[in-house]
C-alpha atoms as a PDB file:
ATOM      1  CA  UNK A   1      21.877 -15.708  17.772  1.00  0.00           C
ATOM      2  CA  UNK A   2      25.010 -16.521  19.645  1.00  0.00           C
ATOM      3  CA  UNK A   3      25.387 -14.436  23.017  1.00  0.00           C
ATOM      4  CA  UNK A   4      28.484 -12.393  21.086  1.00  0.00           C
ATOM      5  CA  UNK A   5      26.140 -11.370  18.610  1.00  0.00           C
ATOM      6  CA  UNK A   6      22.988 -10.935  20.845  1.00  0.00           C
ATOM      7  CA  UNK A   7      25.334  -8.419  22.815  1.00  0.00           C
ATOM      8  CA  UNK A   8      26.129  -6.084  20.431  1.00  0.00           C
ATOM      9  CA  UNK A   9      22.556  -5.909  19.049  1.00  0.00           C
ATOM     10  CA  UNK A  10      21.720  -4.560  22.584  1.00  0.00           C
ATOM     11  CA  UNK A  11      24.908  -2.575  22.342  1.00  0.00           C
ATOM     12  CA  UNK A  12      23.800  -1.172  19.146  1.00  0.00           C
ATOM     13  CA  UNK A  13      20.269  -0.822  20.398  1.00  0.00           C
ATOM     14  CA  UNK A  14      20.834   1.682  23.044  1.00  0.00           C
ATOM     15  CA  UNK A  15      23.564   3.093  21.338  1.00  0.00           C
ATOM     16  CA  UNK A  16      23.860   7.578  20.698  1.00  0.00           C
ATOM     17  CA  UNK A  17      22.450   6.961  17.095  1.00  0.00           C
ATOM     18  CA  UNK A  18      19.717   4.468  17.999  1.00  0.00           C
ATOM     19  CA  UNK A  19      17.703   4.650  21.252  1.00  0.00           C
ATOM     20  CA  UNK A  20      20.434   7.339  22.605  1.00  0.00           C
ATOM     21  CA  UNK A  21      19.808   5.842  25.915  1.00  0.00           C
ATOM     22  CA  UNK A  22      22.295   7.775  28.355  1.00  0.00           C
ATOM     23  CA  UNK A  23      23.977   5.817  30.792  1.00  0.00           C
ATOM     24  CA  UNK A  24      23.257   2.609  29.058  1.00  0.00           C
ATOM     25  CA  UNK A  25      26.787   2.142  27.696  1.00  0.00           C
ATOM     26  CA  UNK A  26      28.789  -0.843  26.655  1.00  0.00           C
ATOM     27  CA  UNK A  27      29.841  -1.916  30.060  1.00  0.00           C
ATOM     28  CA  UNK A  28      26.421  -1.688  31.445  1.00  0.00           C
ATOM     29  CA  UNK A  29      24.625  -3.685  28.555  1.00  0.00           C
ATOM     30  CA  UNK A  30      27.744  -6.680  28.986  1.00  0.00           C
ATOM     31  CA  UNK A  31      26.966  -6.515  33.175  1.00  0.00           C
ATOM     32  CA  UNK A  32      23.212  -7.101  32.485  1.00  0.00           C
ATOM     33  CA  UNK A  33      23.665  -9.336  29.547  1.00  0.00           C
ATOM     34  CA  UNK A  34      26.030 -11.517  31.989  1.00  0.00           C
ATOM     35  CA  UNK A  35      24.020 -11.153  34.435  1.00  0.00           C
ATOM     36  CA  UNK A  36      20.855 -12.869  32.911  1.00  0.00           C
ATOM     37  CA  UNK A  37      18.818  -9.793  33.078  1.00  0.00           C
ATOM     38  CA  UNK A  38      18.891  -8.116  29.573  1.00  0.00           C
ATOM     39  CA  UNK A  39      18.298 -11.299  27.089  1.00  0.00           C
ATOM     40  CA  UNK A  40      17.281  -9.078  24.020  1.00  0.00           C
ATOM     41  CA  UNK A  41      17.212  -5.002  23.814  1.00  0.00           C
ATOM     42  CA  UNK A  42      13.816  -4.940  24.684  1.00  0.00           C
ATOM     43  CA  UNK A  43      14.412  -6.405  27.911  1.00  0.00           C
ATOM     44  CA  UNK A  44      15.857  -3.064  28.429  1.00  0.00           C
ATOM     45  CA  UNK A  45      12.264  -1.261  28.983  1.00  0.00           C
ATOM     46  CA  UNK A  46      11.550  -3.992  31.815  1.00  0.00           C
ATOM     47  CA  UNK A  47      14.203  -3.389  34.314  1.00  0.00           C
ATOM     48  CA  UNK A  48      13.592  -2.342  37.632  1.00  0.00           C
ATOM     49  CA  UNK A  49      15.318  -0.268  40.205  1.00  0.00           C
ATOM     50  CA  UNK A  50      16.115  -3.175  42.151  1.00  0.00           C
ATOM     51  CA  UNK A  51      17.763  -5.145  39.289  1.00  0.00           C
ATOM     52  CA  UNK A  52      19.978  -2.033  38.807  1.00  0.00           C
ATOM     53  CA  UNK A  53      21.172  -1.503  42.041  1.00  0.00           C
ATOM     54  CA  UNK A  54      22.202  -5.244  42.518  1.00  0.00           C
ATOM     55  CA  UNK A  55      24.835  -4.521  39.853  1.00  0.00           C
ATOM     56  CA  UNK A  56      28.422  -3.793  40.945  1.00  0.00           C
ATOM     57  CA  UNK A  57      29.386  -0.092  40.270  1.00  0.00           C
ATOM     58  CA  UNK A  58      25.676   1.104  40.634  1.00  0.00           C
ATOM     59  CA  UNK A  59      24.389   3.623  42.961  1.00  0.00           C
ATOM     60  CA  UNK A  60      21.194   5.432  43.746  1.00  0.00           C
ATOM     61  CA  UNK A  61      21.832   8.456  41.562  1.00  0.00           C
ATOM     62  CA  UNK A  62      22.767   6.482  38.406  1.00  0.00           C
ATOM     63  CA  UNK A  63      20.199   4.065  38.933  1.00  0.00           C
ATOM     64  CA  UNK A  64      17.678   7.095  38.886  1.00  0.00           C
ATOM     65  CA  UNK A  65      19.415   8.516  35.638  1.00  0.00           C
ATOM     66  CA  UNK A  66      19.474   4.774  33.654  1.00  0.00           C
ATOM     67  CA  UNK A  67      15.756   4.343  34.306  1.00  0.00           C
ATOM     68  CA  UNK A  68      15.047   8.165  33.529  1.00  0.00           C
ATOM     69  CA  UNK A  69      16.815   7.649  30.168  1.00  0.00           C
ATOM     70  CA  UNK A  70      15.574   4.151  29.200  1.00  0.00           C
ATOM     71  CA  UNK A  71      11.740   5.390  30.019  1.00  0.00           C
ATOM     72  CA  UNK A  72      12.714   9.099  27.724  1.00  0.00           C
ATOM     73  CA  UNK A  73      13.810   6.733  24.924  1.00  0.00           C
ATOM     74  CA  UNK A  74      10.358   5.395  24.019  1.00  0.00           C
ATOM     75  CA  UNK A  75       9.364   8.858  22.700  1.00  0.00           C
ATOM     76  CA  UNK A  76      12.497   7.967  19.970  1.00  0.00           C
ATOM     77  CA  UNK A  77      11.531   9.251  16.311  1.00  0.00           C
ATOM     78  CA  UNK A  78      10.860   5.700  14.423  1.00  0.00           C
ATOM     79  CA  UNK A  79      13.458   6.374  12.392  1.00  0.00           C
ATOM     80  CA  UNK A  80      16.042   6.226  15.303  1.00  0.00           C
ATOM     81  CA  UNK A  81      13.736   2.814  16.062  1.00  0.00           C
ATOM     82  CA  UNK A  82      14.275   1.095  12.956  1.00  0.00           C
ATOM     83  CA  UNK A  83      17.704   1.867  12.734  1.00  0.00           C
ATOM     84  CA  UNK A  84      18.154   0.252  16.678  1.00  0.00           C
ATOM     85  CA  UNK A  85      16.566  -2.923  15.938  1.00  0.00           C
ATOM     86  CA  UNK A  86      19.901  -3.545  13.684  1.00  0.00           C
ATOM     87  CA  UNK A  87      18.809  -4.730  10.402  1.00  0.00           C
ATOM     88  CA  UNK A  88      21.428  -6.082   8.798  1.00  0.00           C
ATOM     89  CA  UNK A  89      22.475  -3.282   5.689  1.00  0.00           C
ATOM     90  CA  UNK A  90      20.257  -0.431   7.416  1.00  0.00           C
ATOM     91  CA  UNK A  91      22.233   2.566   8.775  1.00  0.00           C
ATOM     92  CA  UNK A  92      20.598   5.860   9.897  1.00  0.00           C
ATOM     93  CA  UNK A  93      20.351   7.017   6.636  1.00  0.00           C
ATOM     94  CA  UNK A  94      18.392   4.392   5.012  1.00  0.00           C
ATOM     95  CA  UNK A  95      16.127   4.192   8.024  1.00  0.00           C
ATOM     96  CA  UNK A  96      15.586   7.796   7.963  1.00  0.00           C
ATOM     97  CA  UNK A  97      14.653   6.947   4.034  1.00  0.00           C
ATOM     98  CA  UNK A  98      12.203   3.761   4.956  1.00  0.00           C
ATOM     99  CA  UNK A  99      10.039   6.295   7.280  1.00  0.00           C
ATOM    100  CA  UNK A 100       9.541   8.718   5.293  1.00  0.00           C
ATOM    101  CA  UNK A 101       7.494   5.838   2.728  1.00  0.00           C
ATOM    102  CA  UNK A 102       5.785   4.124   5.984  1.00  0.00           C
ATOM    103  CA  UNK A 103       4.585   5.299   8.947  1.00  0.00           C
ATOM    104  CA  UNK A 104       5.123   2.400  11.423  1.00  0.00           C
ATOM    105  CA  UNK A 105       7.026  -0.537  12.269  1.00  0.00           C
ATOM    106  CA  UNK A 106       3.619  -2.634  10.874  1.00  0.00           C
ATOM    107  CA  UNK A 107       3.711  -1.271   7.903  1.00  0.00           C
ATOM    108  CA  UNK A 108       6.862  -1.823   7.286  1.00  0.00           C
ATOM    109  CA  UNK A 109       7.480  -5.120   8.167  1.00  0.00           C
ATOM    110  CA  UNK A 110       4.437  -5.669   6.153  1.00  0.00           C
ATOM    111  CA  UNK A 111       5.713  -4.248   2.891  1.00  0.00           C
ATOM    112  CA  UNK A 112       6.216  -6.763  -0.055  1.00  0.00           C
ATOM    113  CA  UNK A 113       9.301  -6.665  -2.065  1.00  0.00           C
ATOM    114  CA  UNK A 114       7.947  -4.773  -5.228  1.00  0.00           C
ATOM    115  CA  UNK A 115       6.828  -2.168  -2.431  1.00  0.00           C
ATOM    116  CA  UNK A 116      10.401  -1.324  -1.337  1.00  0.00           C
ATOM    117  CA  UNK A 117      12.431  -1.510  -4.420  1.00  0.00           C
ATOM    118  CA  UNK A 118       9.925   1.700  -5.500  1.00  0.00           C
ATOM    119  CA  UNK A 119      11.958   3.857  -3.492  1.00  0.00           C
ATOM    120  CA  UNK A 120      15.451   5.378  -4.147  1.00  0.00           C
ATOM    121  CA  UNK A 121      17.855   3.647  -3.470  1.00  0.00           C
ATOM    122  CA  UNK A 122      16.774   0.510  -1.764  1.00  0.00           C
ATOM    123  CA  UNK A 123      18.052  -2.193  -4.196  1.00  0.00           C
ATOM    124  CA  UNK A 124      16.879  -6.178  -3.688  1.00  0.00           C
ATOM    125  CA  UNK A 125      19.771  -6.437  -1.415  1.00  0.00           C
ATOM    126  CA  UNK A 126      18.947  -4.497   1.308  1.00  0.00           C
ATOM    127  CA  UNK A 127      14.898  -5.230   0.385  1.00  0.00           C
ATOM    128  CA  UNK A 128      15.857  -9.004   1.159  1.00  0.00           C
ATOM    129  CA  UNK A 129      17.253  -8.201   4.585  1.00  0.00           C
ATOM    130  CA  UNK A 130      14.088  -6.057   5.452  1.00  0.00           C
ATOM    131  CA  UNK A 131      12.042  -8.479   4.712  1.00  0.00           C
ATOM    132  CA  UNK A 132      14.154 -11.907   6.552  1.00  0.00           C
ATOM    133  CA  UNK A 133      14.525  -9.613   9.251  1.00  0.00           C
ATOM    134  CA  UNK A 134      10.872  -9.110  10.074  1.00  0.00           C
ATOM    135  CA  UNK A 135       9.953 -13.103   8.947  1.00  0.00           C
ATOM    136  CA  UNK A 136      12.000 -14.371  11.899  1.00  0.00           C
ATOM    137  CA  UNK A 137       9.952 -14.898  14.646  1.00  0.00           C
ATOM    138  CA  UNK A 138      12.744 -13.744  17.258  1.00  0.00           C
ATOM    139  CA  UNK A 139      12.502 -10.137  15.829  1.00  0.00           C
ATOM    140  CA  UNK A 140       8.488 -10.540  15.627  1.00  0.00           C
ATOM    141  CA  UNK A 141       8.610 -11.240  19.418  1.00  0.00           C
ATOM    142  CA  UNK A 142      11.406  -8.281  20.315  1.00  0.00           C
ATOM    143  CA  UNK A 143       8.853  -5.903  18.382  1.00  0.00           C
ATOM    144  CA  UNK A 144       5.843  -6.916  20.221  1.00  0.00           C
ATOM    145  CA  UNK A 145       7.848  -6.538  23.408  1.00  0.00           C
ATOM    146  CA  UNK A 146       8.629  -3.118  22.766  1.00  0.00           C
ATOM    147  CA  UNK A 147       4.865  -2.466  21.615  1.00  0.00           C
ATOM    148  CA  UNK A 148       4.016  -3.750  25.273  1.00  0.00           C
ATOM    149  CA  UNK A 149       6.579  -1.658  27.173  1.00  0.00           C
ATOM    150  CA  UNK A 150       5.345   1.398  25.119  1.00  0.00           C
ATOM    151  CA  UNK A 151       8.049   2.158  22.853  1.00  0.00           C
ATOM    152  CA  UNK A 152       6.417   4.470  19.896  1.00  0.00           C
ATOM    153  CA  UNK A 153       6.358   2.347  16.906  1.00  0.00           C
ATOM    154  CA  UNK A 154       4.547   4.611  14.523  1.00  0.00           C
ATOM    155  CA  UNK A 155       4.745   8.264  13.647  1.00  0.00           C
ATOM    156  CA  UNK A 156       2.242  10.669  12.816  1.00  0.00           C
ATOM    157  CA  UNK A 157       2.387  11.744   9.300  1.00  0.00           C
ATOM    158  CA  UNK A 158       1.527  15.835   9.176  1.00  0.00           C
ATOM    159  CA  UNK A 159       1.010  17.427   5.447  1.00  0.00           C
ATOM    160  CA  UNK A 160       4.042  19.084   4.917  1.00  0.00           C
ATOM    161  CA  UNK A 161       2.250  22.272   3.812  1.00  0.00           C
ATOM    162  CA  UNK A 162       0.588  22.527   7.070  1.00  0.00           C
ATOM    163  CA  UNK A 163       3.800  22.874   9.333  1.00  0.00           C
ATOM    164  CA  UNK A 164       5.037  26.156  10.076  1.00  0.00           C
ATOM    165  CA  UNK A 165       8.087  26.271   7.844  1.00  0.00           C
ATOM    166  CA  UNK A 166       6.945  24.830   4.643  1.00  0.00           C
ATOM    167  CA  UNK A 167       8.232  26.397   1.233  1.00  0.00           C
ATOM    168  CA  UNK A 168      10.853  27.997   3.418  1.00  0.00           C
ATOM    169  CA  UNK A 169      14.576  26.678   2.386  1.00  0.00           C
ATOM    170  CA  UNK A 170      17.544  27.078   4.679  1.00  0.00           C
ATOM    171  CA  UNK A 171      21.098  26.899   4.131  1.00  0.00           C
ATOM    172  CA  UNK A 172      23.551  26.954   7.372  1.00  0.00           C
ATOM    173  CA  UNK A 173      27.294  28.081   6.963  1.00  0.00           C
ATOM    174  CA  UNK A 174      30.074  28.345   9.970  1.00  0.00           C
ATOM    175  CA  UNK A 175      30.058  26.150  12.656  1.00  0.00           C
ATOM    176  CA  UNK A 176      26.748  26.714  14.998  1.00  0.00           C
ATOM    177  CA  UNK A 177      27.504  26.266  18.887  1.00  0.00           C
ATOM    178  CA  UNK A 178      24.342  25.396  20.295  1.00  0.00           C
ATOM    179  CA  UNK A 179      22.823  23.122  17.609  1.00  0.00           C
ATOM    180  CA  UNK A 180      25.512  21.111  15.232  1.00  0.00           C
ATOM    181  CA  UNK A 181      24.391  21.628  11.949  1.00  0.00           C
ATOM    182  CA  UNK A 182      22.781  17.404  11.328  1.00  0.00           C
ATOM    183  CA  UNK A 183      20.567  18.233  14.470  1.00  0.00           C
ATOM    184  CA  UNK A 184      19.682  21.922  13.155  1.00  0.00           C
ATOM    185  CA  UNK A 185      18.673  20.294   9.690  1.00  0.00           C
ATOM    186  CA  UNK A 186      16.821  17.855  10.511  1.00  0.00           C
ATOM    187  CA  UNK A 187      14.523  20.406  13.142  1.00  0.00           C
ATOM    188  CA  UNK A 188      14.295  22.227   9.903  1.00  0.00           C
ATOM    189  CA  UNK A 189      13.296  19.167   7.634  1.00  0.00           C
ATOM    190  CA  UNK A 190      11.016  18.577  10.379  1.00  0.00           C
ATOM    191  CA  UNK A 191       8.863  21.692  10.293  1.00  0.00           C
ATOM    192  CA  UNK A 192       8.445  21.280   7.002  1.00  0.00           C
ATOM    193  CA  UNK A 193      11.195  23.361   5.451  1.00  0.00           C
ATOM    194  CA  UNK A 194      14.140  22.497   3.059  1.00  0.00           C
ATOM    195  CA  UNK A 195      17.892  22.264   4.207  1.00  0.00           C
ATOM    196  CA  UNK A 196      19.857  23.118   1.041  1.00  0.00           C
ATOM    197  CA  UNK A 197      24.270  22.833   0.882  1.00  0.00           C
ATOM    198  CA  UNK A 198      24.080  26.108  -1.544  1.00  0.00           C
ATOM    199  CA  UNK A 199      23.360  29.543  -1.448  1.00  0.00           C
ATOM    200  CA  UNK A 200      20.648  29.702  -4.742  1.00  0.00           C
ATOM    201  CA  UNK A 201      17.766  32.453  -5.626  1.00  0.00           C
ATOM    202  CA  UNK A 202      15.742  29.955  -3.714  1.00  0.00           C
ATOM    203  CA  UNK A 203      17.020  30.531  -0.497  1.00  0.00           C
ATOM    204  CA  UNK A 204      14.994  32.211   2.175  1.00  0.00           C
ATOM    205  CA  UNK A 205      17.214  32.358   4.566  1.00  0.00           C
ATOM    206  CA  UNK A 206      20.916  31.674   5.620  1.00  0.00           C
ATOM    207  CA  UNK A 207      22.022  31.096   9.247  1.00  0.00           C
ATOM    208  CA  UNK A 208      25.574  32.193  10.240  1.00  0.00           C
ATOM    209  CA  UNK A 209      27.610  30.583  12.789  1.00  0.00           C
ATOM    210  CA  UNK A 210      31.438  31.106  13.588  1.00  0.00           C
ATOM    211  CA  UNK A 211      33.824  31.086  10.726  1.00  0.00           C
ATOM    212  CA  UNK A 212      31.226  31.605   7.703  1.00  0.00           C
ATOM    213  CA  UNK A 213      32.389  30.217   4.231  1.00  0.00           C
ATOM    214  CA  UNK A 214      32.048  32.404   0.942  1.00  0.00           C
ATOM    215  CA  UNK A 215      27.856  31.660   1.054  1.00  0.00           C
ATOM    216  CA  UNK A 216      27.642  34.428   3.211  1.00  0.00           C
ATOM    217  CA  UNK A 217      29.294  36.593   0.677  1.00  0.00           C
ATOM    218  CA  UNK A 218      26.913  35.293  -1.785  1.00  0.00           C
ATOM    219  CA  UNK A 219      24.047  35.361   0.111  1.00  0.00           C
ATOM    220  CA  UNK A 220      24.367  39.589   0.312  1.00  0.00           C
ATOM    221  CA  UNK A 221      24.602  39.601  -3.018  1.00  0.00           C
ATOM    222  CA  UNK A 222      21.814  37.977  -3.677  1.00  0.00           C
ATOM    223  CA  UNK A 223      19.600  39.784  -0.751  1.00  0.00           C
ATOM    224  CA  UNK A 224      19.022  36.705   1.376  1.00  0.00           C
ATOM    225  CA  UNK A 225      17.616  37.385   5.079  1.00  0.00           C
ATOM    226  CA  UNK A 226      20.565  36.504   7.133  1.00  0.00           C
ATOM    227  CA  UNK A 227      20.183  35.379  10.562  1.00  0.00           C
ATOM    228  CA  UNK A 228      22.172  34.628  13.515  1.00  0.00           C
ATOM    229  CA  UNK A 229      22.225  31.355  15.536  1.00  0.00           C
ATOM    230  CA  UNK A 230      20.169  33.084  18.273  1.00  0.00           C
ATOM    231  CA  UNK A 231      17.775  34.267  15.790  1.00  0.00           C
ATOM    232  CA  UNK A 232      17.214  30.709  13.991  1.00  0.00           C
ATOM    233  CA  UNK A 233      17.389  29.055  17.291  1.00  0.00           C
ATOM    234  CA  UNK A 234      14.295  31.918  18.304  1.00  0.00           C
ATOM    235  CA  UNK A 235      12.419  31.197  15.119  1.00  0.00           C
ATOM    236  CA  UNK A 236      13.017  27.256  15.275  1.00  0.00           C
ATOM    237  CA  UNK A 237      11.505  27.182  18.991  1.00  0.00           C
ATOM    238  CA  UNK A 238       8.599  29.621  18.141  1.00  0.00           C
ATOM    239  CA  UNK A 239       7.846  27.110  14.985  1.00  0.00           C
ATOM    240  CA  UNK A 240       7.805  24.180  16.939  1.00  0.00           C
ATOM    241  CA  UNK A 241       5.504  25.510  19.651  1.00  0.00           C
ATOM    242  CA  UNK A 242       2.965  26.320  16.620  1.00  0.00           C
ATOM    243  CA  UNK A 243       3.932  22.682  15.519  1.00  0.00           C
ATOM    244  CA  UNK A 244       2.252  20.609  18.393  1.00  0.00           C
END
């Protein structure tokens, strides 16, 4: 790849919807990119305090923070992983899809085409990019890299009807202060339970932030439990303590 486009992959690799590494912004991935030290993203997970602090701009504190942040990242869900390692046509959304039909990097890059046109909405254009991504031996390399540096490349698949909030379906309304509404969904989704958009029969529960739309109107009528933020917030923490 040329260095322009080797850049941004890093960019994009440590980016808030990828690795979400803090501190490793845009100006810090060009100053170790020009600097020789940062080649690929995974060279990321190899820096060393030293390298850091030889950097213009970069004291003791911040050096402390980068590595802190960088070393927190390999814990990343491997959906956030596939979506860093930029594969051409695969945004969050479609990464969050691949994961949830194979449980590692392996098995992905392992999957024939047939394999991934079963699931919705991966057509034979993005299928093609999965698989020239993973035939290149440049990305082969980067993967094992971040194997060796001990960046979680598989995730443990748990029966959905074992987790503590299974059958249980959610919907949110208002805005929620402490946890936005994605990252509240997606704790849900990941207990087991359902995030739904409407207020149905079906609904267990609704959580009710500032400014509630008519669901919460609806949701009386229809005798859902209501909760506050604090009180989904209370149950989501006491559900993922039973999760681990």
């Amino acid at each position: 790849a040329c260095p322009a486009q080797a850049l941004e992959k890093i960019k994009h690799f440590a980016s808030r919807g990828a690795m979400d590494m803090e501190g490793v912004g845009e100006k810090l991935c060009q100053a170790l990119f020009e600097a020789g030290m940062v080649k690929d993203a995974a060279d990321l997970y190899y820096l060393t305090r030293e390298q850091l602090l030889s950097l213009e701009r970069m004291a003791d504190k911040s050096t402390t923070n980068v590595l802190k942040s960088i070393e927190a990242s390999k814990e990343r869900p491997l959906a956030r992983v596939v979506f860093a390692l930029g594969i051409p046509q695969i945004g969050s959304e479609t990464a969050d899809l691949l994961v949830e039909h194979f449980s590692s990097i392996d098995e992905l890059a392992q999957a024939p085409m047939e394999k991934l046109l079963e699931i919705p909405s991966i057509g034979p254009k993005i299928a093609d990019s999965i698989l020239a991504f993973f035939r290149q031996k440049e990305n082969q390399r980067i993967i094992e890299k971040l194997r060796q540096a001990g960046v979680k490349l598989e995730e443990k698949k748990t029966k959905a009807k074992d987790l503590p909030l299974a059958g249980l379906e959610f919907v949110i309304t208002g805005r929620l202060d402490v946890s936005p509404r994605p990252e509240a969904e997606v704790r849900i989704k990941a207990l087991g339970g359902k995030a739904g958009s409407d207020v149905t029969r079906k609904t267990n529960y609704l959580v009710v932030g500032t400014d509630p739309g008519s669901k919460l109107a609806r949701a009386q009528s229809l005798g859902t439990t209501i909760l506050s933020e604090e009180e989904f917030l209370k149950m989501l923490k006491e559900a993922e303590g039973k999760s681990k």
